[in-house]
N, C-alpha and C. Protein backbone atom coordinates (compact mmCIF):
# COMPACT_ATOMS: atom_id res chain seq x y z
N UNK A 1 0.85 -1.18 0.00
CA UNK A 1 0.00 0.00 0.00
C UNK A 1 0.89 1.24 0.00
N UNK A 2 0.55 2.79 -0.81
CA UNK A 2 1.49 3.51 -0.43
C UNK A 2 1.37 4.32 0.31
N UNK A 3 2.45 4.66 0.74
CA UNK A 3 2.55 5.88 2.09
C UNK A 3 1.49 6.80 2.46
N UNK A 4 0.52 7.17 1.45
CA UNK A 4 -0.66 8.24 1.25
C UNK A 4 -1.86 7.64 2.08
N UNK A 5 -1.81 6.25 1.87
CA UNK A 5 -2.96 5.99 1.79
C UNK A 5 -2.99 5.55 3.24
N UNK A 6 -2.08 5.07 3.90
CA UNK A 6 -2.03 4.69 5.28
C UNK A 6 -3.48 5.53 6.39
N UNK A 7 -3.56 7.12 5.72
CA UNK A 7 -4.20 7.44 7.24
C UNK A 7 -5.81 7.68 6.74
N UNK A 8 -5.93 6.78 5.59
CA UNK A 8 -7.06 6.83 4.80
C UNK A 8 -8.15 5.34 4.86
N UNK A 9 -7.49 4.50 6.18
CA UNK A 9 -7.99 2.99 5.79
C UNK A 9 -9.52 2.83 5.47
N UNK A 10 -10.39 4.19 6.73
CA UNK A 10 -12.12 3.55 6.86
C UNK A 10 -12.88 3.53 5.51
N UNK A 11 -11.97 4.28 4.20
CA UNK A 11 -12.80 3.90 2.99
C UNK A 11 -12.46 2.86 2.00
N UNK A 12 -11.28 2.42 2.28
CA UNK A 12 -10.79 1.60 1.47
C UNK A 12 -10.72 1.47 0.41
N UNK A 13 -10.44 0.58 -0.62
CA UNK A 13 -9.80 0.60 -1.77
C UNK A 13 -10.77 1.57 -2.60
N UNK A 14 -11.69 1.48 -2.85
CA UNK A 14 -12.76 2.47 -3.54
C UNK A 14 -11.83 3.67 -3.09
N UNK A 15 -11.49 4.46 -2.66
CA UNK A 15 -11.37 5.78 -2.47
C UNK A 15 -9.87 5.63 -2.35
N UNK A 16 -8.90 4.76 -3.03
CA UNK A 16 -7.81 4.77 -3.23
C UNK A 16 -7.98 4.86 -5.06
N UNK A 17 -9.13 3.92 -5.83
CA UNK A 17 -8.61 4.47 -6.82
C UNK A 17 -9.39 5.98 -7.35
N UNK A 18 -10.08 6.33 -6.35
CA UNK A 18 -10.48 7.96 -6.76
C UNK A 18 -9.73 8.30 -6.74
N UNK A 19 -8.66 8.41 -5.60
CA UNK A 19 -7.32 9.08 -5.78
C UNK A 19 -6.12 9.00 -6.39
N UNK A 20 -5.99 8.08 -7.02
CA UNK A 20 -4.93 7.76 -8.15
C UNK A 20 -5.45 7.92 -9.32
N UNK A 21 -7.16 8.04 -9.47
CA UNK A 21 -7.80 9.03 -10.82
C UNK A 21 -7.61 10.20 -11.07
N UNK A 22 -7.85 11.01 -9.74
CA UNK A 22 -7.74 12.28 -9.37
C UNK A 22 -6.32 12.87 -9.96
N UNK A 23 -5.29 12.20 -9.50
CA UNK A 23 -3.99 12.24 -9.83
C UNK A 23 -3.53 12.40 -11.06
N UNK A 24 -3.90 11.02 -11.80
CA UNK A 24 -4.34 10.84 -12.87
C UNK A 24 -4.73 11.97 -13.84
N UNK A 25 -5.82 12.18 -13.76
CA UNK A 25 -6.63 13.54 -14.30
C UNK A 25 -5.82 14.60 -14.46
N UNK A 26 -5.31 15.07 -13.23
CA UNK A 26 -4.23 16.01 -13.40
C UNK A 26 -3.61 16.17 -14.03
N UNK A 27 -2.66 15.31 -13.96
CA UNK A 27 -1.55 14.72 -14.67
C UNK A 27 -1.76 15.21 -16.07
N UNK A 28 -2.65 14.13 -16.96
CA UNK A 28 -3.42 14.41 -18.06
C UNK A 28 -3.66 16.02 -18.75
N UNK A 29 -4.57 16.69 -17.73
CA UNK A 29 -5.06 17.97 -18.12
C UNK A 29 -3.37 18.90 -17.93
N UNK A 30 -2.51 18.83 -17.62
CA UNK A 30 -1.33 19.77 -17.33
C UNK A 30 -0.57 19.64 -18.77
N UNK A 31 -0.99 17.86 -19.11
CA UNK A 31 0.15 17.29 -20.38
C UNK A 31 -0.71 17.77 -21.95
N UNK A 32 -1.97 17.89 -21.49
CA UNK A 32 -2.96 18.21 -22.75
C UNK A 32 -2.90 19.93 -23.43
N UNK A 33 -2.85 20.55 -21.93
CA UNK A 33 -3.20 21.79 -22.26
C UNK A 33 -2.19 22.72 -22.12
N UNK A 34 -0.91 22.04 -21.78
CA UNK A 34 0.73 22.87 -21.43
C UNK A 34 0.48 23.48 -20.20
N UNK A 35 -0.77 23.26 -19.10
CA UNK A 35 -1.04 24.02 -18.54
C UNK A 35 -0.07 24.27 -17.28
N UNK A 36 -0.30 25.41 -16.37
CA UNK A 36 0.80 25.74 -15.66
C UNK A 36 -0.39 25.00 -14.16
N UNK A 37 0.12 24.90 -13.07
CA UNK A 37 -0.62 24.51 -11.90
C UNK A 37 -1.80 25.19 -11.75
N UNK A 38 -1.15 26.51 -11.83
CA UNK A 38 -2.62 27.25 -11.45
C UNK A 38 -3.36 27.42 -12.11
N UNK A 39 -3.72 27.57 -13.71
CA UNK A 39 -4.32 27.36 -14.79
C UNK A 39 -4.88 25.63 -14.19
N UNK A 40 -4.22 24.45 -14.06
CA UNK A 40 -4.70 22.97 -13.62
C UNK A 40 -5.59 23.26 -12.83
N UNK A 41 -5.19 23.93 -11.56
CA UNK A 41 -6.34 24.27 -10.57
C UNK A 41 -7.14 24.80 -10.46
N UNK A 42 -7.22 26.19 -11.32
CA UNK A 42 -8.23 26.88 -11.74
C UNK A 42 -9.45 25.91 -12.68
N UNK A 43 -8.94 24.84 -13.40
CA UNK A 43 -9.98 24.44 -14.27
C UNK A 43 -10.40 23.44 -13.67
N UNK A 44 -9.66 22.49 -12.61
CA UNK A 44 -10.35 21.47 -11.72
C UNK A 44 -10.87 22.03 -10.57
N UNK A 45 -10.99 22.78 -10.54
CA UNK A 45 -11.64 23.73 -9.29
C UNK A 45 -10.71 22.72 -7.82
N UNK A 46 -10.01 22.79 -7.94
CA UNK A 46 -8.90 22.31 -6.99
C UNK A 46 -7.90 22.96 -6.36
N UNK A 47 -6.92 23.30 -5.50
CA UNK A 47 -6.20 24.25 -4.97
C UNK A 47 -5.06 23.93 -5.69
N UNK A 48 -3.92 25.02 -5.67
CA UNK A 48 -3.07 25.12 -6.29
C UNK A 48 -1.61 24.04 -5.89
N UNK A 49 -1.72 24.12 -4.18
CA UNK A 49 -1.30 23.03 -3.41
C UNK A 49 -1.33 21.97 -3.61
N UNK A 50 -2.49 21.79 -3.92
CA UNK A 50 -2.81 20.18 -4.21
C UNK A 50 -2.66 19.69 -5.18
N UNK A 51 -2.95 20.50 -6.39
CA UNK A 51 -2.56 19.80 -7.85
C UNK A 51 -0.97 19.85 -7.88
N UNK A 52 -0.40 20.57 -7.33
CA UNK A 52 1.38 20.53 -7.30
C UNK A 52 2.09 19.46 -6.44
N UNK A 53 1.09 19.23 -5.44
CA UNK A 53 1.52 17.89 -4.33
C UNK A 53 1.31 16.61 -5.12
N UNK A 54 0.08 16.58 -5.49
CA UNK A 54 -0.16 15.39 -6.29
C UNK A 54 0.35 15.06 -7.47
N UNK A 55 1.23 16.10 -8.48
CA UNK A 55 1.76 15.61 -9.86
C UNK A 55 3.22 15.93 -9.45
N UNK A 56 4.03 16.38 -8.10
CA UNK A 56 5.12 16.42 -7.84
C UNK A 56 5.67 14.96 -6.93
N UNK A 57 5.00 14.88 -6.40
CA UNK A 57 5.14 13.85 -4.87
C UNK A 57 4.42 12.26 -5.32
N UNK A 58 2.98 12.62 -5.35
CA UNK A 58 2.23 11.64 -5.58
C UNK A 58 2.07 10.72 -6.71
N UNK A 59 2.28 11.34 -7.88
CA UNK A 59 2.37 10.74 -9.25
C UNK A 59 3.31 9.73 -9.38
N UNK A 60 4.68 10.35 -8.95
CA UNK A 60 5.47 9.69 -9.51
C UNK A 60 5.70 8.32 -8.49
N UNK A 61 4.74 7.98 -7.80
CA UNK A 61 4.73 6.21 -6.97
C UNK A 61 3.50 5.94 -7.54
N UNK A 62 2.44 6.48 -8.33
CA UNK A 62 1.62 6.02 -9.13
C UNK A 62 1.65 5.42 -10.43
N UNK A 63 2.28 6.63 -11.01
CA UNK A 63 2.60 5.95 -12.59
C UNK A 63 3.90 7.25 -12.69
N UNK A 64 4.33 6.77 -13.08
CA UNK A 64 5.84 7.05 -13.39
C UNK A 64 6.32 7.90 -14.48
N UNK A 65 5.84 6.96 -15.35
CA UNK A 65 5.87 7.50 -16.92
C UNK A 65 4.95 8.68 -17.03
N UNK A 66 4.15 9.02 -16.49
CA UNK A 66 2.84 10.26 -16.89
C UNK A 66 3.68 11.13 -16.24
N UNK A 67 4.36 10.93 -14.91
CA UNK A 67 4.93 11.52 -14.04
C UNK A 67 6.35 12.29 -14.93
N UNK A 68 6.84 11.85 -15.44
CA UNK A 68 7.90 12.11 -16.34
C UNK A 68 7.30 13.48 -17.41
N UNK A 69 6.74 12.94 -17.87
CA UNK A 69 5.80 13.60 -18.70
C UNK A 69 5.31 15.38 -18.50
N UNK A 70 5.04 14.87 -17.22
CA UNK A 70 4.39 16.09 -16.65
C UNK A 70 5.32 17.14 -15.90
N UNK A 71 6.57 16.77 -15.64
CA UNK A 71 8.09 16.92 -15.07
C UNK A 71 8.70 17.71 -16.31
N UNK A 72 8.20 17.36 -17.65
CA UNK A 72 8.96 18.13 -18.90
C UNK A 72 7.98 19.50 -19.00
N UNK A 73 6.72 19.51 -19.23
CA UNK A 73 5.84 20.56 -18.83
C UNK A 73 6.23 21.71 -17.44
N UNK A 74 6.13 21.14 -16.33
CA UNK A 74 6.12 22.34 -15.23
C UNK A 74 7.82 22.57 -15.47
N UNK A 75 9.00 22.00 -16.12
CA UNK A 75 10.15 22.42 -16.27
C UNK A 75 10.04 23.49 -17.05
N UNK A 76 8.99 23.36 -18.30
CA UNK A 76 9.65 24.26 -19.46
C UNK A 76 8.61 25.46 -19.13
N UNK A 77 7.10 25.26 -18.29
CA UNK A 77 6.32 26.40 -17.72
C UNK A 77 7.71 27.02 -16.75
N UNK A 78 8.41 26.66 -16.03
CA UNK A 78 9.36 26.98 -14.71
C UNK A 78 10.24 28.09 -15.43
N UNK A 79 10.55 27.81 -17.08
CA UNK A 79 11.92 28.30 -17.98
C UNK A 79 11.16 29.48 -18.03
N UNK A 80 9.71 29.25 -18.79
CA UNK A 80 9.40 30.56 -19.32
C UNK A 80 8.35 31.16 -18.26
N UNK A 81 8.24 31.16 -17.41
CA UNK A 81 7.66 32.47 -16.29
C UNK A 81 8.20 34.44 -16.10
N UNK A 82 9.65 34.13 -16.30
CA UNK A 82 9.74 35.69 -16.32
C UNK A 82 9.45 36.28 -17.84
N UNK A 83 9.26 35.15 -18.61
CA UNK A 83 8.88 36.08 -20.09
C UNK A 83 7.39 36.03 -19.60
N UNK A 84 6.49 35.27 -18.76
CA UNK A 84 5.01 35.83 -18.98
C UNK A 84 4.48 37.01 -18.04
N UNK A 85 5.65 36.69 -16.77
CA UNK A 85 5.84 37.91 -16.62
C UNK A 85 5.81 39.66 -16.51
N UNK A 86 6.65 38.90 -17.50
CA UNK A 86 7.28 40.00 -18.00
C UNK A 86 5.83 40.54 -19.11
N UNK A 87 5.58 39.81 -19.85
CA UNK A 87 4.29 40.13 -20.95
C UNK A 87 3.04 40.45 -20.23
N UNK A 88 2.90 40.25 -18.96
CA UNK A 88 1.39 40.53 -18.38
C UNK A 88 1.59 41.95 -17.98
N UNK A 89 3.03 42.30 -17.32
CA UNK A 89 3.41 43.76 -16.88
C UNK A 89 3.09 44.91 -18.49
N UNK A 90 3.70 44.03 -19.51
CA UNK A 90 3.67 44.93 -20.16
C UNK A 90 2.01 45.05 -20.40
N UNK A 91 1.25 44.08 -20.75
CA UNK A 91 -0.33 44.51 -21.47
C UNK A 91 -0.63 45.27 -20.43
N UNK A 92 -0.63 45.63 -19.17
CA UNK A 92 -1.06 46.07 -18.08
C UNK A 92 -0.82 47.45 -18.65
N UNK A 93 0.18 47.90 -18.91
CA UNK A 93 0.71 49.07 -18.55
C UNK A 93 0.24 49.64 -20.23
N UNK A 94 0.27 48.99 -21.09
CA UNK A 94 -0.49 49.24 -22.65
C UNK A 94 -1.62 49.49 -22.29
N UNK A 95 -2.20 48.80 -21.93
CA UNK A 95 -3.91 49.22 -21.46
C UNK A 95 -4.34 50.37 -21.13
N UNK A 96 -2.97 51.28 -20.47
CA UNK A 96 -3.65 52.63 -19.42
C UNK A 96 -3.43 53.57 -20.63
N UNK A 97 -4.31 55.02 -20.30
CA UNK A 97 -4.15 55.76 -20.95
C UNK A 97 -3.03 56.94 -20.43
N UNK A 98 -2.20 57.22 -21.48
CA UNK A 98 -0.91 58.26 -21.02
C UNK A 98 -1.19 59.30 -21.59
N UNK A 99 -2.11 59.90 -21.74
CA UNK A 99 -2.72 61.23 -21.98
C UNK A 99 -2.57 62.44 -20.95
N UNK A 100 -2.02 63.07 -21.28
CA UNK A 100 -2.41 64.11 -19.62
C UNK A 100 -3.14 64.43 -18.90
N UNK A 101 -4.48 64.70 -20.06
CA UNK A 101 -5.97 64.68 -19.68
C UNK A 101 -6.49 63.70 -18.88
N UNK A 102 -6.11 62.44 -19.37
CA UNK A 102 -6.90 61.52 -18.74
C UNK A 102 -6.28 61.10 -17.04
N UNK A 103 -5.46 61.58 -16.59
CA UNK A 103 -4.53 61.34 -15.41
C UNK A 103 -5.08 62.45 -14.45
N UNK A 104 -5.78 61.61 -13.41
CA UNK A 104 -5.90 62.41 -12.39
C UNK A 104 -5.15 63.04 -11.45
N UNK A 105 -4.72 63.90 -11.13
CA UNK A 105 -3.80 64.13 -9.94
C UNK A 105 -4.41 64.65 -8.74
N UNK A 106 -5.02 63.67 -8.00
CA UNK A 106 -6.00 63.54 -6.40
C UNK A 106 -4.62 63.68 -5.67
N UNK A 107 -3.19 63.31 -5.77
CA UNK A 107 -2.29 63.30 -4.32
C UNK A 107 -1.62 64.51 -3.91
């Protein structure tokens, strides 16, 4: 049995393979959609914690190979973070208007 499941006995196997589906699923939706954790968690309505515990920790004594998989994804999401970054600062700051007119000065 693995380590997870130890403090889980009163439901037994039924609710061991929800949780190696669950896992599963994850796994899947991160490798399908390039998605980053929080994008995963946002669409499984799941916490951000948890989808990162479960495809970091948990996966890989489940299935291995998906685990791998999903290890090349949050690496190459990990590479490119300061370019998105970097690109959300900029639309942010494109968005405002730099008009003189339009700039309040309340301070």
């Amino acid at each position: 049995m693995p380590p997870y499941a130890l403090p889980i006995s009163r439901w037994g196997y039924y609710f061991l393979n929800w949780f190696e589906d669950r896992v599963c699923e994850e796994a899947s939706y991160i490798i399908e959609h390039k998605a980053t954790v929080r994008d995963a968690a946002k669409a499984l309505c799941l916490g951000k914690s948890t989808i990162h515990k479960d495809v970091t920790e948990r996966l890989k004594t489940i299935h291995p190979g998906l685990y791998n998989s999903v290890r090349e994804v949050l690496n190459t999401n990990k590479a490119e973070r300061h370019i998105r970054g970097g690109k959300a600062t900029h639309d942010k700051y494109a968005n405002l208007h730099h008009c003189a007119g339009d700039v309040t000065a309340d301070r």
